[in-house]
Protein backbone atom coordinates (compact mmCIF):
# COMPACT_ATOMS: atom_id res chain seq x y z
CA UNK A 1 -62.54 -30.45 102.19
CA UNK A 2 -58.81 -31.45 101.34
CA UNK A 3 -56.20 -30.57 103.95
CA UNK A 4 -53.43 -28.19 103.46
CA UNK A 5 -50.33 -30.25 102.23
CA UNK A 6 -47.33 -29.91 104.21
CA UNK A 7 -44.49 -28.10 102.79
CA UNK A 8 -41.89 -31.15 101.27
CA UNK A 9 -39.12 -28.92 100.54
CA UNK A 10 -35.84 -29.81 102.47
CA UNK A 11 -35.00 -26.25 103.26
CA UNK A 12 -38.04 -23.89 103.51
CA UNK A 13 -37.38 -20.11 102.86
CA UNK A 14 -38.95 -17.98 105.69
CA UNK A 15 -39.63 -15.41 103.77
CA UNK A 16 -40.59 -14.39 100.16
CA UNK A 17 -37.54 -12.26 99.78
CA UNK A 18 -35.14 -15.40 99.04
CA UNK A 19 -37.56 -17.90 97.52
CA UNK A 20 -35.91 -20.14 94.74
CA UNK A 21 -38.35 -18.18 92.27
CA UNK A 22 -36.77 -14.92 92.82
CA UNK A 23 -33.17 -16.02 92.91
CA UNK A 24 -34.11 -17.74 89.42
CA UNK A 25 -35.60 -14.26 88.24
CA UNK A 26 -32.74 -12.59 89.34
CA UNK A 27 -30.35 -14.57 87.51
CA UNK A 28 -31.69 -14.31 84.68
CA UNK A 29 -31.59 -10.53 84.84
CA UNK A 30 -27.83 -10.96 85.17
CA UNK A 31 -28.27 -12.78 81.90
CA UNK A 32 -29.78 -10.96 80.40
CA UNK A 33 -27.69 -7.75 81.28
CA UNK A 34 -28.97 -4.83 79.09
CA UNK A 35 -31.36 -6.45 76.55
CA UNK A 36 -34.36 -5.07 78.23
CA UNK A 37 -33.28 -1.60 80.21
CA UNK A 38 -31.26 0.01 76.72
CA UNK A 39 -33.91 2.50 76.28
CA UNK A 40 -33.58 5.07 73.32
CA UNK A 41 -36.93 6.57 73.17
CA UNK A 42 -40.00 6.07 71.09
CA UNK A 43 -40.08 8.24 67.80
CA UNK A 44 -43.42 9.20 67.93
CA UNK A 45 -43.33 10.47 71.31
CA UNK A 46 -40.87 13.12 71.05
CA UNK A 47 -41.23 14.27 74.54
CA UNK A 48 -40.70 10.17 76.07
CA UNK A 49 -39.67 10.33 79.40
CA UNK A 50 -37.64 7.30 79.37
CA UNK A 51 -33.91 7.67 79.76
CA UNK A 52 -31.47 4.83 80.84
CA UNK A 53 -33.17 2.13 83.36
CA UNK A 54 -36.82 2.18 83.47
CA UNK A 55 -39.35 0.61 85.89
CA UNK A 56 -42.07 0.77 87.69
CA UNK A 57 -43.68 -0.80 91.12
CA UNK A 58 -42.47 0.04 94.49
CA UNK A 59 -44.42 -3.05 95.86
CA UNK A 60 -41.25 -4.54 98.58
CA UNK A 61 -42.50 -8.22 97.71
CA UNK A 62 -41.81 -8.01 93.82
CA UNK A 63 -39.05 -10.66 92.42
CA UNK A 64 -37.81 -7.27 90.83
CA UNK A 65 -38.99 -4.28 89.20
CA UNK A 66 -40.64 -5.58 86.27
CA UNK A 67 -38.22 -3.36 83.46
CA UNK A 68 -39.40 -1.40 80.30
CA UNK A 69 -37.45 -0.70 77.16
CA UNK A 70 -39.47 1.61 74.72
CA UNK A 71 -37.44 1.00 71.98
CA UNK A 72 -38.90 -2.32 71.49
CA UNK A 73 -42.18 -1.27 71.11
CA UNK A 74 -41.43 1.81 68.37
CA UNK A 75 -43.25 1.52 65.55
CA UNK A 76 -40.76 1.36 61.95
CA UNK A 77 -41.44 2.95 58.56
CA UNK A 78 -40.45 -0.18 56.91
CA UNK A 79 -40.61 -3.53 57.32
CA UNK A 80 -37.38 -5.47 58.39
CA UNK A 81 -35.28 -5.44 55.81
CA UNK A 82 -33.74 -8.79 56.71
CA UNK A 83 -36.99 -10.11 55.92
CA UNK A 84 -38.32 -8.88 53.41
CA UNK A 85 -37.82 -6.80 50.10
CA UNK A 86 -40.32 -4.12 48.61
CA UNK A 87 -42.40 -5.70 50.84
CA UNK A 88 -42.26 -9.37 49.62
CA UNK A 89 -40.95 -12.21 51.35
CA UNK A 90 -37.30 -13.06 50.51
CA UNK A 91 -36.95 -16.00 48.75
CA UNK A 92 -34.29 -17.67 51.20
CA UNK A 93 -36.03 -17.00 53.98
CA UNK A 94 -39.12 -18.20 52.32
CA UNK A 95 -37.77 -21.64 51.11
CA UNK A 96 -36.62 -21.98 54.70
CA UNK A 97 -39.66 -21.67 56.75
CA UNK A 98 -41.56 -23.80 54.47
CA UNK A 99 -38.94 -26.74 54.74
CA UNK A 100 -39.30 -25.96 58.79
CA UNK A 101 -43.27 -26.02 58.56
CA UNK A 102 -43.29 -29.54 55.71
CA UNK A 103 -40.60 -30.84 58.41
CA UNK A 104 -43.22 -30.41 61.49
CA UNK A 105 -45.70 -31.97 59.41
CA UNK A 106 -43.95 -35.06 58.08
CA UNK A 107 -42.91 -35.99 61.56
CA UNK A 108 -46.35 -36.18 62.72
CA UNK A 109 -47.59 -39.58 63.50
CA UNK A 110 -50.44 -39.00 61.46
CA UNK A 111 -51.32 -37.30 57.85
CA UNK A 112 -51.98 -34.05 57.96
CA UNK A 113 -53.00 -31.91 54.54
CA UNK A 114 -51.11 -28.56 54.99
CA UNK A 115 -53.61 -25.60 53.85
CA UNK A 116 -51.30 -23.12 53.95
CA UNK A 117 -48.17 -21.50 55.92
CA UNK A 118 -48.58 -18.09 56.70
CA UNK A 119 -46.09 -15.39 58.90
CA UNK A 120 -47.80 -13.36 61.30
CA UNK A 121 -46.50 -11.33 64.33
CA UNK A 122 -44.40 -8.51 64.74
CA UNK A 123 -42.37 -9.32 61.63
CA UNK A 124 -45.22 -9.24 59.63
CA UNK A 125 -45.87 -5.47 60.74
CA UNK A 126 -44.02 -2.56 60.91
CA UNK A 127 -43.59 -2.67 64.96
CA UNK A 128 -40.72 -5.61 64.88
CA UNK A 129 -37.88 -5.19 67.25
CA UNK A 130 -35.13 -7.04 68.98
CA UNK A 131 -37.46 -8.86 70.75
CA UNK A 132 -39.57 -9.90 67.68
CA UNK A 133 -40.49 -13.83 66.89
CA UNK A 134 -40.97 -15.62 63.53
CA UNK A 135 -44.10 -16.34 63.93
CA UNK A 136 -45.17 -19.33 61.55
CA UNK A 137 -48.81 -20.52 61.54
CA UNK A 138 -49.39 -23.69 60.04
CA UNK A 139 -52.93 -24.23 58.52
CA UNK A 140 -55.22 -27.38 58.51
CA UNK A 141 -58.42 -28.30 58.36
CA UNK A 142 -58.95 -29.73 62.16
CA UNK A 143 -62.39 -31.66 61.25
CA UNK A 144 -59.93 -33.92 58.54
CA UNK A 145 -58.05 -35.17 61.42
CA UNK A 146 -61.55 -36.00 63.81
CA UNK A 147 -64.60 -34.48 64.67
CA UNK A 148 -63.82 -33.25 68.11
CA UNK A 149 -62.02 -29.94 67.52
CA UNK A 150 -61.30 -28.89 70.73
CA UNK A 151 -59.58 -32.34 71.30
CA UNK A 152 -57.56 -31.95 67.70
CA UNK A 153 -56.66 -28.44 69.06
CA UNK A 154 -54.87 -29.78 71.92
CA UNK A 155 -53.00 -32.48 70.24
CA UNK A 156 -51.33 -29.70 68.05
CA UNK A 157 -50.61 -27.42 70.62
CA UNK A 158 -48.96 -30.47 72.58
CA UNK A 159 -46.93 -31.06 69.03
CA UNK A 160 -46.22 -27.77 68.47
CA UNK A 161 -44.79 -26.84 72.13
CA UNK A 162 -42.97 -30.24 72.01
CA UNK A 163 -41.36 -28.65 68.65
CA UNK A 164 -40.45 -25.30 69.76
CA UNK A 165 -38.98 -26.70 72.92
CA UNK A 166 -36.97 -29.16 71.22
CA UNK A 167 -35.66 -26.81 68.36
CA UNK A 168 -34.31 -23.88 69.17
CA UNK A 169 -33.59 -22.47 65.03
CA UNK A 170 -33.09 -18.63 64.71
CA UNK A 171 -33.77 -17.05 61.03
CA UNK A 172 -31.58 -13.56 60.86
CA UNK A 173 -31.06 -13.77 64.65
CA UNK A 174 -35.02 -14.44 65.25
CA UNK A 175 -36.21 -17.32 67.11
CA UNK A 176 -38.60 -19.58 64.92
CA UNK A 177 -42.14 -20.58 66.72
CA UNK A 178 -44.48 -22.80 65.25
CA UNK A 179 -48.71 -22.60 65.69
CA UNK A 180 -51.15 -25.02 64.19
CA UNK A 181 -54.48 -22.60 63.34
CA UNK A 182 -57.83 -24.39 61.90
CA UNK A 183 -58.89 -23.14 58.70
CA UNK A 184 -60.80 -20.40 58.53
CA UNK A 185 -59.93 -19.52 62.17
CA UNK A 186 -59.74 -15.49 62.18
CA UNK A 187 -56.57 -13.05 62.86
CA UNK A 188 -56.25 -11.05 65.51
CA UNK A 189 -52.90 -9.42 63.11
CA UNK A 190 -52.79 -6.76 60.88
CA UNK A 191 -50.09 -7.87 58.82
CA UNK A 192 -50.66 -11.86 56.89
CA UNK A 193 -48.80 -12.86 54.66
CA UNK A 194 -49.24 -16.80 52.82
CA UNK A 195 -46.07 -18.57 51.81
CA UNK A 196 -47.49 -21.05 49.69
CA UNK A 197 -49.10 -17.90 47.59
CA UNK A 198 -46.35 -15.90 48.12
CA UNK A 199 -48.78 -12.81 49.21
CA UNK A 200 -50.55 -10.96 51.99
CA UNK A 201 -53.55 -11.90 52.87
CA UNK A 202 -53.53 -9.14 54.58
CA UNK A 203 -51.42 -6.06 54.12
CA UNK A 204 -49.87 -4.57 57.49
CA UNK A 205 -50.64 -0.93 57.38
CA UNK A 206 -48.18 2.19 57.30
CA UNK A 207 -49.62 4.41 60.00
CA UNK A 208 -48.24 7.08 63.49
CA UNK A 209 -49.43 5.91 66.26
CA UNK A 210 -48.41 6.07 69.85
CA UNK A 211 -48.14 3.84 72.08
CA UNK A 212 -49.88 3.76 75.62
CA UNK A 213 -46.86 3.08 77.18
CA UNK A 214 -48.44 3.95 80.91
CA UNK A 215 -51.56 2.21 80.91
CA UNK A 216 -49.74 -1.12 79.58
CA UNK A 217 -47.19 -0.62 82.53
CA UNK A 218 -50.20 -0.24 84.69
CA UNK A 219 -51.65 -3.67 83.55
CA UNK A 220 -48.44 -5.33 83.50
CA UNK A 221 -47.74 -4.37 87.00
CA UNK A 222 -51.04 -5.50 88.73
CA UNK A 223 -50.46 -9.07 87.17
CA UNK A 224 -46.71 -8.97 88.37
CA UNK A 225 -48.42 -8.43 91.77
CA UNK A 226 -50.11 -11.13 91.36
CA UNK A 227 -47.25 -13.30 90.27
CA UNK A 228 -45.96 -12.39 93.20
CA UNK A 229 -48.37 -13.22 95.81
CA UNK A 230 -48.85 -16.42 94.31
CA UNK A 231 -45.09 -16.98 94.87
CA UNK A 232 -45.71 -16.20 98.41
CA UNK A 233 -48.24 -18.82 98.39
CA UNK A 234 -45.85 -21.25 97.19
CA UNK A 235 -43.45 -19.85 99.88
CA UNK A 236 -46.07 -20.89 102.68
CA UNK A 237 -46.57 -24.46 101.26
CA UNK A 238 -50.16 -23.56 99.98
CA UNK A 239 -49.67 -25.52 96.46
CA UNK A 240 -52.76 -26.68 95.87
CA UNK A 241 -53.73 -23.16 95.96
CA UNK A 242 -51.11 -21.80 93.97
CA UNK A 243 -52.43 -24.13 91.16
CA UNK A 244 -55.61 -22.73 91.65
CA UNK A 245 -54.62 -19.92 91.18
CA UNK A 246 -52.16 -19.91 88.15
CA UNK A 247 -54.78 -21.20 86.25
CA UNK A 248 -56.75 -18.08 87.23
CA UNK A 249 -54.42 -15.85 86.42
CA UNK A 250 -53.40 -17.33 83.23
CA UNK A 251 -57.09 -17.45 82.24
CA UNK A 252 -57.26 -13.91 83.12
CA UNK A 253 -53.51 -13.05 81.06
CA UNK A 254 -54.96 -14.48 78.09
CA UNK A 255 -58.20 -12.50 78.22
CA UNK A 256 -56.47 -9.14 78.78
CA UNK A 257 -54.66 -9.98 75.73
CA UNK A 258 -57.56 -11.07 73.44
CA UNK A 259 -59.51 -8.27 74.23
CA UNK A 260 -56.61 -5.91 73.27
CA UNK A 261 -56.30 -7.65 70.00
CA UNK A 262 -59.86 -7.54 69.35
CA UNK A 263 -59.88 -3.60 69.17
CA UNK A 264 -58.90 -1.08 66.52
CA UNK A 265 -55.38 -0.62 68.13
CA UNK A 266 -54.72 -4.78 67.65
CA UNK A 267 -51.09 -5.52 68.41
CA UNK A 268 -50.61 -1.72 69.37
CA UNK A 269 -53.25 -2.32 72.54
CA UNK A 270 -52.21 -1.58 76.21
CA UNK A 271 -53.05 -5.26 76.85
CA UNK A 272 -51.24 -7.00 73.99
CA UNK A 273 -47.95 -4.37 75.00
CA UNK A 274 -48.74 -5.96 78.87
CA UNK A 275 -48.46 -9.16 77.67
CA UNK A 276 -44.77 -8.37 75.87
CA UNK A 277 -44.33 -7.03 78.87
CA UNK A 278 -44.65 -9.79 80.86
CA UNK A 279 -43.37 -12.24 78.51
CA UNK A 280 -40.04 -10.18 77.77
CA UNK A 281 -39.27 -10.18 82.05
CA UNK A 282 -39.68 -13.53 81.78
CA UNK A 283 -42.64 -13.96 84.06
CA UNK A 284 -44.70 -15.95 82.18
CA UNK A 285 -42.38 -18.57 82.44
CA UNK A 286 -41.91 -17.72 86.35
CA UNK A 287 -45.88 -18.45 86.78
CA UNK A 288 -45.88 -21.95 84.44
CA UNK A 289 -43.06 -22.95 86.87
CA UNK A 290 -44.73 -22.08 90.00
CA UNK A 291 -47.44 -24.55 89.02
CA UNK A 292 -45.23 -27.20 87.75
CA UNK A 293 -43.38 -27.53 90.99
CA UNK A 294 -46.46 -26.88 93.03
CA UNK A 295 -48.27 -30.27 91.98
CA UNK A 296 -44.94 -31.69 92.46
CA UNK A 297 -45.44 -30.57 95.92
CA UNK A 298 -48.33 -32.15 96.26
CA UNK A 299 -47.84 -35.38 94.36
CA UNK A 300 -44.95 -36.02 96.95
CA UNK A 301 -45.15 -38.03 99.69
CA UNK A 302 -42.61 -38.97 102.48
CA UNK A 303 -40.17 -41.74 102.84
C-alpha cells in the first residue's frame, strides 16, 4: 500500500477557504464580470423566477456559488442569422470552416482522407446563445489510418486539443473547436448539417419546449460539491487521491451527459444543461487542473 505523499507546496493553505483553486475561480469571476449572471428570462417560461444574480448552493466550502443565466439556454425561433440564411449555410462562413478543417488535416503528419465536415452544436439548432461554440466535426474513416480504433481515437483527440489550444479563431464572435468523429459514428444532435454537401443531414427541429432549469441546477450542484471536496483533498496533500478521484468524477460528468443526449429531450436534457453549466463556471477546467498539479505533487521530490 503506497504512503501518503507529503504536501511539496512551499506555503500550505490551512484551510479550503484560500486554496490557490479558489482564488483562481474567483478571478476569473472578476473576468468575467456579467457574462454569466445578466439574466433576462426564458420565453417559454413566462412565469421564470430568475431576476438579476442567480445561484444556488449554500454549501460554506464551495469556490463560489456556481451562477445561472437563463437566457443562455432559451430556445430561438430562428437559427442565428449570422450563420446562416433561410436556413442554409452562408457561403463565407462556409468557405471558412472548410479552409480551417483542410488546414487541420494537411498539417497532420500523416494522410488522412477527409469524409466529410459537418457543424453540429448549438449553432446548428435553434437553442444558440452567447455562450454557443462552432462546433466542426471532421470525418474519417479511423480503420484507413490502423486497425486499432481506440488507439486512432486518441491520436486525434491529442491533435485536435493540441489545435484548439493553439488557435484561438472566432467566426462572428464564436470560438471555433475542432472534433475528429469515425465514420458512421452516430449523433447525439438534432441539428447536422455537411459542408462538403452543403445540406443537413439532419434538420434541427422548430419546436416549445421548456427547459428543466431546476433539476439541471440540482445536478450541476452535487458535482460542484464534489469539485469541491476534491479541492479539499488537494488542500490536505492527498494527491494521489485527488487523481483518483478526478478521473471518477470525470467518468461520471461524461456519463450524466451521454445519457441526457441519448433521450428524446437531446441537447435540451437536465444533464447536457448541467454540463453547460459546469463548463460555462469554468469548473471543468478547475477539476483538469486539480489533477494536473496533483501528479505534479507527487512526481516531486525534495532537494
Amino acid at each position: 500500500m503506497s504512503q501518503k505523499k507529503q504536501d511539496q507546496r512551499k506555503n500550505t493553505e490551512p484551510t479550503p477557504f484560500k486554496s490557490k483553486a479558489q482564488k483562481a475561480y474567483k478571478k476569473l469571476r472578476r473576468k468575467n464580470g456579467k457574462m454569466y449572471t445578466q439574466a433576462r428570462g426564458i420565453k417559454q417560461i413566462p412565469s421564470d423566477p430568475y431576476k438579476g444574480k442567480v445561484s444556488f448552493g449554500t454549501d460554506r466550502l464551495r469556490f463560489e456559488a456556481l451562477e445561472v443565466d437563463p437566457e443562455g439556454f432559451r430556445i430561438h425561433d430562428k437559427l442565428e442569422p449570422q450563420i446562416w440564411k433561410d436556413e442554409e449555410l452562408k457561403p463565407n462562413i462556409k468557405d471558412r470552416l472548410m479552409e480551417i478543417a483542410e488546414d487541420f488535416i494537411d498539417n497532420l503528419s500523416f494522410n488522412v482522407n477527409l469524409k466529410d465536415v459537418r457543424f453540429t452544436g448549438s449553432l446548428a439548432n435553434y437553442n444558440w446563445s452567447q455562450y454557443s461554440d462552432i462546433d466542426l466535426h471532421l470525418v474519417v474513416d479511423f480503420s484507413e489510418v490502423d486497425e486499432n480504433k481506440e488507439l486512432v481515437k486518441e491520436l486525434f483527440d491529442s491533435k485536435r486539443m493540441r489545435w484548439n489550444e493553439l488557435h484561438d479563431i472566432k467566426v462572428k464572435g464564436y470560438d471555433v473547436e475542432l472534433y475528429v468523429e469515425d465514420e458512421g459514428q452516430e449523433h447525439s444532435s438534432s441539428g447536422v448539417y455537411s459542408l462538403m454537401n452543403d445540406e443537413w443531414i439532419q434538420h434541427p427541429k422548430q419546436i416549445e419546449k421548456s427547459i428543466d432549469l431546476d433539476t439541471a441546477k440540482k445536478k450541476a450542484s452535487d458535482i460542484e460539491q464534489q469539485v469541491n471536496s476534491i479541492n479539499s483533498m488537494f488542500d490536505a496533500g492527498d494527491f494521489e487521491k485527488v487523481i483518483r478521484h478526478v478521473d471518477r468524477l470525470k467518468n461520471k460528468i461524461r456519463s450524466m451527459r451521454q445519457a441526457g443526449l441519448d433521450t428524446e429531450d437531446m441537447e435540451f436534457s437536465p444533464e447536457n444543461i448541467a454540463f453547460k453549466m459546469l463548463r460555462r463556471n469554468d469548473l471543468l477546467d478547475i477539476l483538469t487542473k486539480l489533477k494536473y498539479k496533483a501528479y505534479d505533487q507527487t512526481m516531486t521530490l525534495d532537494d
